[in-house]
PDB file of N, CA and C in Angstrom:
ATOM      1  N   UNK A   1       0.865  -1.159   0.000  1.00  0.00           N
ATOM      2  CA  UNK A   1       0.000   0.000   0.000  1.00  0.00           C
ATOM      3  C   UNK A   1       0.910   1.219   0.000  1.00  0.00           C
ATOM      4  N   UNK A   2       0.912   2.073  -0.849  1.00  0.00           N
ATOM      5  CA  UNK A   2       1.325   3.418  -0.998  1.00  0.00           C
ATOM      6  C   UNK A   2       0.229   4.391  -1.737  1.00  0.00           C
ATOM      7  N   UNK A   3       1.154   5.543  -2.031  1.00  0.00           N
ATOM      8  CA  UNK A   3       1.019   6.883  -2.565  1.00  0.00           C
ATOM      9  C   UNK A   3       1.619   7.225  -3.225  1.00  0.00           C
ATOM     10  N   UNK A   4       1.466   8.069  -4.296  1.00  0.00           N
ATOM     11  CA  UNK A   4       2.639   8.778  -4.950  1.00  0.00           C
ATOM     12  C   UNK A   4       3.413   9.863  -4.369  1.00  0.00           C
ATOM     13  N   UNK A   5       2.877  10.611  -3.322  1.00  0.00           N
ATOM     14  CA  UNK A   5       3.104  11.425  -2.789  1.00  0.00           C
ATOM     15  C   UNK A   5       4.057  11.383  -1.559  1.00  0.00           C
ATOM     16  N   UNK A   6       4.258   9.393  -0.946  1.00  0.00           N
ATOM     17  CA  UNK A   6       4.775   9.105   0.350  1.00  0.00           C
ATOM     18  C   UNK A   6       6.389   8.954  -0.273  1.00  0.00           C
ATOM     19  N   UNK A   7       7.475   9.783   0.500  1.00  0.00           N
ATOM     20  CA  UNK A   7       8.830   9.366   0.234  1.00  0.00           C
ATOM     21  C   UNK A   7       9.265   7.957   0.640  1.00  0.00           C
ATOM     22  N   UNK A   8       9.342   7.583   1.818  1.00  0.00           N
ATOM     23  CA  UNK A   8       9.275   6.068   2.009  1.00  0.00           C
ATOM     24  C   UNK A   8       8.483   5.337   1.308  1.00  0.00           C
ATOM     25  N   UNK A   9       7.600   5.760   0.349  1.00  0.00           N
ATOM     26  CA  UNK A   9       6.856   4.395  -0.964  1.00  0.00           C
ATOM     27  C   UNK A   9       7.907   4.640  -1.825  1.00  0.00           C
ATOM     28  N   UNK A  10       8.242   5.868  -2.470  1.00  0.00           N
ATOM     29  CA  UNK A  10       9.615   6.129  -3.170  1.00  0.00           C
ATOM     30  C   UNK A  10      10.859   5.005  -3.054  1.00  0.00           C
ATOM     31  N   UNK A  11      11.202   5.269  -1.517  1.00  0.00           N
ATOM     32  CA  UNK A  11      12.559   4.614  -1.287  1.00  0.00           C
ATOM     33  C   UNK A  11      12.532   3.136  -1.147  1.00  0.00           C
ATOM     34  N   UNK A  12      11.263   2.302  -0.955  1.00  0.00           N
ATOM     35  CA  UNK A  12      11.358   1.238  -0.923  1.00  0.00           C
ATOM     36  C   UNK A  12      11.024   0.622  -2.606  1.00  0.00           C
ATOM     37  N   UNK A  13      10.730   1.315  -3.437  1.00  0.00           N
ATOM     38  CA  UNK A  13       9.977   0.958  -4.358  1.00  0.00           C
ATOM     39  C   UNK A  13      10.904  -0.088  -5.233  1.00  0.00           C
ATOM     40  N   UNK A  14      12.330   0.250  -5.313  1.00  0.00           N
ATOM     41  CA  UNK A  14      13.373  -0.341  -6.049  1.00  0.00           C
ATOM     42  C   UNK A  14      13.354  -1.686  -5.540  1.00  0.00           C
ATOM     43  N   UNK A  15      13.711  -1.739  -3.952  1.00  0.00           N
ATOM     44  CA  UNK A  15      13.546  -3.282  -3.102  1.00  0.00           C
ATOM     45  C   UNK A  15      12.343  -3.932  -3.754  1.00  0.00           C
ATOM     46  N   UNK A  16      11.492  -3.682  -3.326  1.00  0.00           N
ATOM     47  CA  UNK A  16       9.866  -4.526  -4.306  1.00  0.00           C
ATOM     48  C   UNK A  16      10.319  -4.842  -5.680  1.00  0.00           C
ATOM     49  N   UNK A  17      10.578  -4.178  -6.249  1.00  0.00           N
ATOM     50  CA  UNK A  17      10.460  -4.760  -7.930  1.00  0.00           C
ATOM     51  C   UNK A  17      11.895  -5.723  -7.920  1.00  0.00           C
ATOM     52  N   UNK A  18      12.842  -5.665  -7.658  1.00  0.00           N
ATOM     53  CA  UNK A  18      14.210  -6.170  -7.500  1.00  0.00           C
ATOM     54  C   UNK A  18      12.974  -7.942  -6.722  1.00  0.00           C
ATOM     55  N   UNK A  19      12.654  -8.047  -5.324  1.00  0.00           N
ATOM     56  CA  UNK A  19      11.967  -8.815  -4.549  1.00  0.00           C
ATOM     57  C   UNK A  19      10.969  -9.744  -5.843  1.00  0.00           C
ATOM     58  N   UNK A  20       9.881  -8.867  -6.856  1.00  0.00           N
ATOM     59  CA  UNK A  20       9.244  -9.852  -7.785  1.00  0.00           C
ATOM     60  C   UNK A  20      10.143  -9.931  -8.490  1.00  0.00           C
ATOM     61  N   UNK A  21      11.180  -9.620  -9.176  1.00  0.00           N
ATOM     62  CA  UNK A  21      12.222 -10.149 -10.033  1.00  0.00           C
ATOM     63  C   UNK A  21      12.446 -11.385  -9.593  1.00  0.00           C
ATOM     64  N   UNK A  22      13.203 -11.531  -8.577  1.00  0.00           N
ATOM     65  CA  UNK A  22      13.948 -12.599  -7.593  1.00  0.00           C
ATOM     66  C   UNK A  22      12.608 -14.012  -7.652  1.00  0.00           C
ATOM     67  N   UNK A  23      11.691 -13.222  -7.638  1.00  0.00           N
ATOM     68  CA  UNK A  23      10.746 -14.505  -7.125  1.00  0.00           C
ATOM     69  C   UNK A  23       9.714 -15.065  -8.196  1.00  0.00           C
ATOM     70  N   UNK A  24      10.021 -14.454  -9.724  1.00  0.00           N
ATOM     71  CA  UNK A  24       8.996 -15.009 -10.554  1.00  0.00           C
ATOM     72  C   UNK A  24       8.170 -16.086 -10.446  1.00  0.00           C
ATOM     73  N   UNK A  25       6.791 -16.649 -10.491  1.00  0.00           N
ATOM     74  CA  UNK A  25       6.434 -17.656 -10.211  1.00  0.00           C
ATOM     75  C   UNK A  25       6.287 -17.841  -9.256  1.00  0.00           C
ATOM     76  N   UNK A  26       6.839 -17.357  -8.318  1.00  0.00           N
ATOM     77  CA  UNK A  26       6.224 -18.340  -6.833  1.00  0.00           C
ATOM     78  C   UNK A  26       5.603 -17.173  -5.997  1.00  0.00           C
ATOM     79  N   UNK A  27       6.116 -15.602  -6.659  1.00  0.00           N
ATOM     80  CA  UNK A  27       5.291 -14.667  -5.358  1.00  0.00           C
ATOM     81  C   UNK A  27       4.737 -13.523  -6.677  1.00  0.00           C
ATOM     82  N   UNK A  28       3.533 -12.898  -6.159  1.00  0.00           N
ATOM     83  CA  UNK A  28       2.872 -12.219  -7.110  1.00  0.00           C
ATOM     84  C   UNK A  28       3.080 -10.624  -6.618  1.00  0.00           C
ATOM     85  N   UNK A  29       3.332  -9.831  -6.964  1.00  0.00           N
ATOM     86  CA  UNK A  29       4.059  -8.158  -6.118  1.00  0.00           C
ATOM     87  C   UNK A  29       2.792  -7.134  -7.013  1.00  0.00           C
ATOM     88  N   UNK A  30       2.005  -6.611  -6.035  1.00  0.00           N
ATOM     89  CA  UNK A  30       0.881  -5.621  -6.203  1.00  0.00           C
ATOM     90  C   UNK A  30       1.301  -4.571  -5.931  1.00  0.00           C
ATOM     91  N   UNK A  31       0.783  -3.303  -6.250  1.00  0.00           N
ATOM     92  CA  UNK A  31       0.738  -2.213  -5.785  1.00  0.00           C
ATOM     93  C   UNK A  31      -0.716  -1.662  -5.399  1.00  0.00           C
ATOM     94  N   UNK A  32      -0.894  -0.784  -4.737  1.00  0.00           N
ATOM     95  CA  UNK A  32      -2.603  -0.548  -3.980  1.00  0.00           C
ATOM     96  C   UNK A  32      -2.179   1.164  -3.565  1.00  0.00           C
ATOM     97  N   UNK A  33      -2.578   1.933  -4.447  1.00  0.00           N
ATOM     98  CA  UNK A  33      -2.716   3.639  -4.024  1.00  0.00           C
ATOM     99  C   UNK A  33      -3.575   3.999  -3.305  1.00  0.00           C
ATOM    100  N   UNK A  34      -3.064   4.011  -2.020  1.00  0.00           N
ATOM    101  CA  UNK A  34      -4.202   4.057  -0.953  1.00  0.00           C
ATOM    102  C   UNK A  34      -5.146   5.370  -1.678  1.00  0.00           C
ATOM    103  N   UNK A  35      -4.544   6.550  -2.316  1.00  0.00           N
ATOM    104  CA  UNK A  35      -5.627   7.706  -2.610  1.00  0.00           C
ATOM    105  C   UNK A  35      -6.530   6.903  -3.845  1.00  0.00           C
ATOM    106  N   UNK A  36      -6.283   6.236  -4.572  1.00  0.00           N
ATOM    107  CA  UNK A  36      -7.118   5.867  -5.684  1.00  0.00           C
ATOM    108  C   UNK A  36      -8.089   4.570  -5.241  1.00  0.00           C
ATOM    109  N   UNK A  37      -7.937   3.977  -4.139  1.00  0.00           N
ATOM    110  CA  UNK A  37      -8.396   2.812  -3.822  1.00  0.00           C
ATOM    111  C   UNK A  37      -8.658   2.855  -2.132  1.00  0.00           C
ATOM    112  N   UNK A  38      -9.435   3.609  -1.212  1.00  0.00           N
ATOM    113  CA  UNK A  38      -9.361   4.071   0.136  1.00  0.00           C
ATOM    114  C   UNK A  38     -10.168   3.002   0.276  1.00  0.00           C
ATOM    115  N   UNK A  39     -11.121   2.501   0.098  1.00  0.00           N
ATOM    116  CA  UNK A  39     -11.793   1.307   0.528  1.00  0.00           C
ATOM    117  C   UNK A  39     -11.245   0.051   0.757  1.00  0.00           C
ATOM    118  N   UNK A  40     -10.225  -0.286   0.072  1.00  0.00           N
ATOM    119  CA  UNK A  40      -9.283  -1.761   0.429  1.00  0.00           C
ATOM    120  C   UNK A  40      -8.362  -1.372   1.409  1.00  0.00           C
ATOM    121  N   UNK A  41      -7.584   0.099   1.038  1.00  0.00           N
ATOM    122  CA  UNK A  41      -6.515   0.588   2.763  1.00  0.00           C
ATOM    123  C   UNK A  41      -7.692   0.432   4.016  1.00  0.00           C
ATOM    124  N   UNK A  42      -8.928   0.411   4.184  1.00  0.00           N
ATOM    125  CA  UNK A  42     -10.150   0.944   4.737  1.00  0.00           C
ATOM    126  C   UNK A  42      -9.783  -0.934   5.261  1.00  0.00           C
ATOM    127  N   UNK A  43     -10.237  -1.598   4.254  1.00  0.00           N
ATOM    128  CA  UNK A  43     -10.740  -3.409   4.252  1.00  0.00           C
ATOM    129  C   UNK A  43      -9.698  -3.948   4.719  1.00  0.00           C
ATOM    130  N   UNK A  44      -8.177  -3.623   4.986  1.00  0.00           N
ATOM    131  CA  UNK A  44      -7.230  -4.215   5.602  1.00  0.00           C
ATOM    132  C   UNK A  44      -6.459  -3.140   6.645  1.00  0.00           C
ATOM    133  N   UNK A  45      -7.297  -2.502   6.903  1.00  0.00           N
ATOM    134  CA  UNK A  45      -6.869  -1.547   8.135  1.00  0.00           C
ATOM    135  C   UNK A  45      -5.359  -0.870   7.557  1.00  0.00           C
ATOM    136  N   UNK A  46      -5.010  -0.161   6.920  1.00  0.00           N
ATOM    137  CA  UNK A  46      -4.130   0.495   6.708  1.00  0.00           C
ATOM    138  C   UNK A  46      -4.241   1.644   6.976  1.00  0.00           C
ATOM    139  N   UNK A  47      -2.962   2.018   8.265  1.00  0.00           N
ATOM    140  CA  UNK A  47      -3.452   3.190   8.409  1.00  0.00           C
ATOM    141  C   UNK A  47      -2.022   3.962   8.345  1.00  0.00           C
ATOM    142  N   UNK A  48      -1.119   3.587   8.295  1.00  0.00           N
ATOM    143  CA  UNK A  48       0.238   3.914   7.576  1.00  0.00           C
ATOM    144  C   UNK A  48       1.097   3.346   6.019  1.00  0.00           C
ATOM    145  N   UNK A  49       1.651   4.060   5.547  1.00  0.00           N
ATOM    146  CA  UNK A  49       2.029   3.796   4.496  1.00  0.00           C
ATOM    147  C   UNK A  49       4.208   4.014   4.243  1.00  0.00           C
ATOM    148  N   UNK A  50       4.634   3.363   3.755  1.00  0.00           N
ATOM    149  CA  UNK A  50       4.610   2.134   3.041  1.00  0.00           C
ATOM    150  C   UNK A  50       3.774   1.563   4.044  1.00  0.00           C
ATOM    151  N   UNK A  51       2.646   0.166   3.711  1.00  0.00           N
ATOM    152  CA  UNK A  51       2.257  -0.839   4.216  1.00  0.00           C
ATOM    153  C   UNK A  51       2.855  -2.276   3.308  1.00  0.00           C
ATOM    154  N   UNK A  52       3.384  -3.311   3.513  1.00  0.00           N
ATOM    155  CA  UNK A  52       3.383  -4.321   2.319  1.00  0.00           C
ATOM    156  C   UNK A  52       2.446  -5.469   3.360  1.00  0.00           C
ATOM    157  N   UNK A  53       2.663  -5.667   2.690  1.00  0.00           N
ATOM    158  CA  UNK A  53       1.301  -6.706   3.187  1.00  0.00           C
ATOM    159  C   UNK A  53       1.457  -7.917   2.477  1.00  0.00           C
ATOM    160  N   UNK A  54       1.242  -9.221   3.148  1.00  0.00           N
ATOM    161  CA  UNK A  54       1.619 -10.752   2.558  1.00  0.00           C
ATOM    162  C   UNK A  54       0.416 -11.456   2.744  1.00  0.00           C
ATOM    163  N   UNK A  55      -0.129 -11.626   1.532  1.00  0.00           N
ATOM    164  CA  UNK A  55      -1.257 -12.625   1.774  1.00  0.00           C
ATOM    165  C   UNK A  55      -1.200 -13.933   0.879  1.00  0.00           C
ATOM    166  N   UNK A  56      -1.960 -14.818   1.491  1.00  0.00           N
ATOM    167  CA  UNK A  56      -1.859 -15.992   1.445  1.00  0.00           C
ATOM    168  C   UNK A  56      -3.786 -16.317   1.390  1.00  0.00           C
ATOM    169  N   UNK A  57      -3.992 -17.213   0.386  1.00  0.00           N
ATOM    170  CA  UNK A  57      -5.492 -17.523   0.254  1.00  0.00           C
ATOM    171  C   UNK A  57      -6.545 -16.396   0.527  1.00  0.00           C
ATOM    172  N   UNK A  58      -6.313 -15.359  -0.042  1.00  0.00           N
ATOM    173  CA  UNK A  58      -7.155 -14.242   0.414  1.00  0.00           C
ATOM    174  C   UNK A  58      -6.507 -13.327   1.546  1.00  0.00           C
ATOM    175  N   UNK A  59      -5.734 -13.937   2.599  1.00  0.00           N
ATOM    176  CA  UNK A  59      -6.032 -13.713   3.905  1.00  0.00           C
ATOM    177  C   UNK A  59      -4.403 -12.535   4.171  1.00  0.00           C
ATOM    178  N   UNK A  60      -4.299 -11.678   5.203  1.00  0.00           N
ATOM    179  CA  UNK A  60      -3.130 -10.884   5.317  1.00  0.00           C
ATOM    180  C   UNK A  60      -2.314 -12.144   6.395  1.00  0.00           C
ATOM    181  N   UNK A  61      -1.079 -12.186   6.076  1.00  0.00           N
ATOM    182  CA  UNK A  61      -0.345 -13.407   6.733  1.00  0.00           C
ATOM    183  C   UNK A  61       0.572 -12.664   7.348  1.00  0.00           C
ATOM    184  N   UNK A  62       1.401 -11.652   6.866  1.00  0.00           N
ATOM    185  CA  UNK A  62       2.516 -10.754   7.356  1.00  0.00           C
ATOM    186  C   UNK A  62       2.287  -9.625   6.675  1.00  0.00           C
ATOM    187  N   UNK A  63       2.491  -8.384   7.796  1.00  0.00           N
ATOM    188  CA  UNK A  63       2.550  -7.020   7.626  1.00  0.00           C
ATOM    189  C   UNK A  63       3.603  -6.814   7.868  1.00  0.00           C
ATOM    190  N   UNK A  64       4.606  -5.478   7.002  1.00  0.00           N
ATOM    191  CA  UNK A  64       5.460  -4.593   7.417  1.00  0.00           C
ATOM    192  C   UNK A  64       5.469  -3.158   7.220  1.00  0.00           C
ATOM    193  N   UNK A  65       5.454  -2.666   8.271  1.00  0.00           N
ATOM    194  CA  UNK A  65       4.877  -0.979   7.920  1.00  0.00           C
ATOM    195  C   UNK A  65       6.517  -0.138   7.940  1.00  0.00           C
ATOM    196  N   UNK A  66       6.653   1.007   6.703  1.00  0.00           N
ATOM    197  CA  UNK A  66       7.768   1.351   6.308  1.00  0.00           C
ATOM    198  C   UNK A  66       9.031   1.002   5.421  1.00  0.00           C
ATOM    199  N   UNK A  67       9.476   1.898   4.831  1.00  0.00           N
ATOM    200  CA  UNK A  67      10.506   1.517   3.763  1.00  0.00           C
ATOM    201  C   UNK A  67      11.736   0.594   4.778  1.00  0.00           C
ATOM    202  N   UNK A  68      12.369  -0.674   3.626  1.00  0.00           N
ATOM    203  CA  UNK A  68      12.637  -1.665   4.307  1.00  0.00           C
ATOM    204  C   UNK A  68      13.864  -1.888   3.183  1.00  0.00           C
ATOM    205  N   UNK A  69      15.073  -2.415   3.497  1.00  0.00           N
ATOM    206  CA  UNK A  69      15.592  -3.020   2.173  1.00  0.00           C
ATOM    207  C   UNK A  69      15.454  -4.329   1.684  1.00  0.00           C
ATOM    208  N   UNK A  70      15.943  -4.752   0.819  1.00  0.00           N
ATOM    209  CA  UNK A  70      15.743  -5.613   0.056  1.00  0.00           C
ATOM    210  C   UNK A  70      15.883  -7.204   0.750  1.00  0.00           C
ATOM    211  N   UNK A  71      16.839  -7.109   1.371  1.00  0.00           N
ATOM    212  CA  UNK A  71      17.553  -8.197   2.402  1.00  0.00           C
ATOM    213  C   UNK A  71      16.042  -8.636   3.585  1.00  0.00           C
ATOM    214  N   UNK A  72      15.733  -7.404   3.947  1.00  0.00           N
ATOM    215  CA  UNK A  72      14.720  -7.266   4.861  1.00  0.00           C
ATOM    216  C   UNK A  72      13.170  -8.099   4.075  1.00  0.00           C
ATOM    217  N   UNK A  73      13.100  -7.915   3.004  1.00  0.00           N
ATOM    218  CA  UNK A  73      11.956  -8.246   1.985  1.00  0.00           C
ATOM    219  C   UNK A  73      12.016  -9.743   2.092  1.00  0.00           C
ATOM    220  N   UNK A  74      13.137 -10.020   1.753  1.00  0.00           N
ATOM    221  CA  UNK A  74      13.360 -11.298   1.366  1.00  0.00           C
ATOM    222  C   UNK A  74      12.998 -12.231   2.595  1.00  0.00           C
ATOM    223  N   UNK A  75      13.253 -11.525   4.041  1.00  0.00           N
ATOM    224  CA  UNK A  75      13.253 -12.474   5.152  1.00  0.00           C
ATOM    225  C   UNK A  75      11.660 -12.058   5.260  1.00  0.00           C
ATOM    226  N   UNK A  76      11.125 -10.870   5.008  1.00  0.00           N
ATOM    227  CA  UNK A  76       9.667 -11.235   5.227  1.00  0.00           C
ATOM    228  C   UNK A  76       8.876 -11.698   4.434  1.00  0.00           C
ATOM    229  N   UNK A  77       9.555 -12.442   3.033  1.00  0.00           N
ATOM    230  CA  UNK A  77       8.623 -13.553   2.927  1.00  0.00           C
ATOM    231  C   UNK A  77       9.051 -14.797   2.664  1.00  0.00           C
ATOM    232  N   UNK A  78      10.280 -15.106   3.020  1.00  0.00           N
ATOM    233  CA  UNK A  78      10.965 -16.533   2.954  1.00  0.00           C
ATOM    234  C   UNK A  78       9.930 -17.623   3.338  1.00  0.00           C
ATOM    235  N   UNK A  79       9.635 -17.555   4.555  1.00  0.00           N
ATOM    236  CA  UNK A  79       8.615 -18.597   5.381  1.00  0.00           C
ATOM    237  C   UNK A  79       7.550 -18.548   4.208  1.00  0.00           C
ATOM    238  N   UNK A  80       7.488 -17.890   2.864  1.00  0.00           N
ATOM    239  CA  UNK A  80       5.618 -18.127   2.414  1.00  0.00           C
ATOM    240  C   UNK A  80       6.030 -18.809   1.177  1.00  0.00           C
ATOM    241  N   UNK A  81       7.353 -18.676   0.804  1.00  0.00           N
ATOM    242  CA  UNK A  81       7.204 -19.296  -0.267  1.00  0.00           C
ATOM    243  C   UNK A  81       8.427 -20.537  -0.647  1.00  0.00           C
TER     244      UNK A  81
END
């Protein structure tokens, strides 16, 4: 979950795309503008941004709130995939 407007969605943004590179096939990498889409930040309680968010069968499995590096990405979703 970001903004265009949040600097920490900025600074993490490189880690994420580098993270679905790394993981073709086995992990799927969304983006969600909390201003264009307030009803799903609303449906998973987002109330800070960066939010990334890990879901599994529908469901949120792991949250991390704030820009994170890449190393950091990787350990929050090792266990899912």
């Amino acid at each position: 979950f970001w903004a265009v407007w949040c600097g920490p969605c900025k600074m993490v943004a490189p880690a994420v795309a580098k993270l679905a590179e790394n993981h073709v096939g086995k992990l799927k990498v969304g983006k969600v503008n909390v201003d264009e889409q307030p009803e799903l930040a609303e449906k998973f309680n987002i109330s800070s941004i960066p939010t990334l968010a890990l879901f599994k069968d529908g469901k949120v499995v792991n949250q991390r709130i704030g820009a994170v590096s890449l190393a950091a990405l990787e350990s929050f979703v090792a266990e899912y995939i």
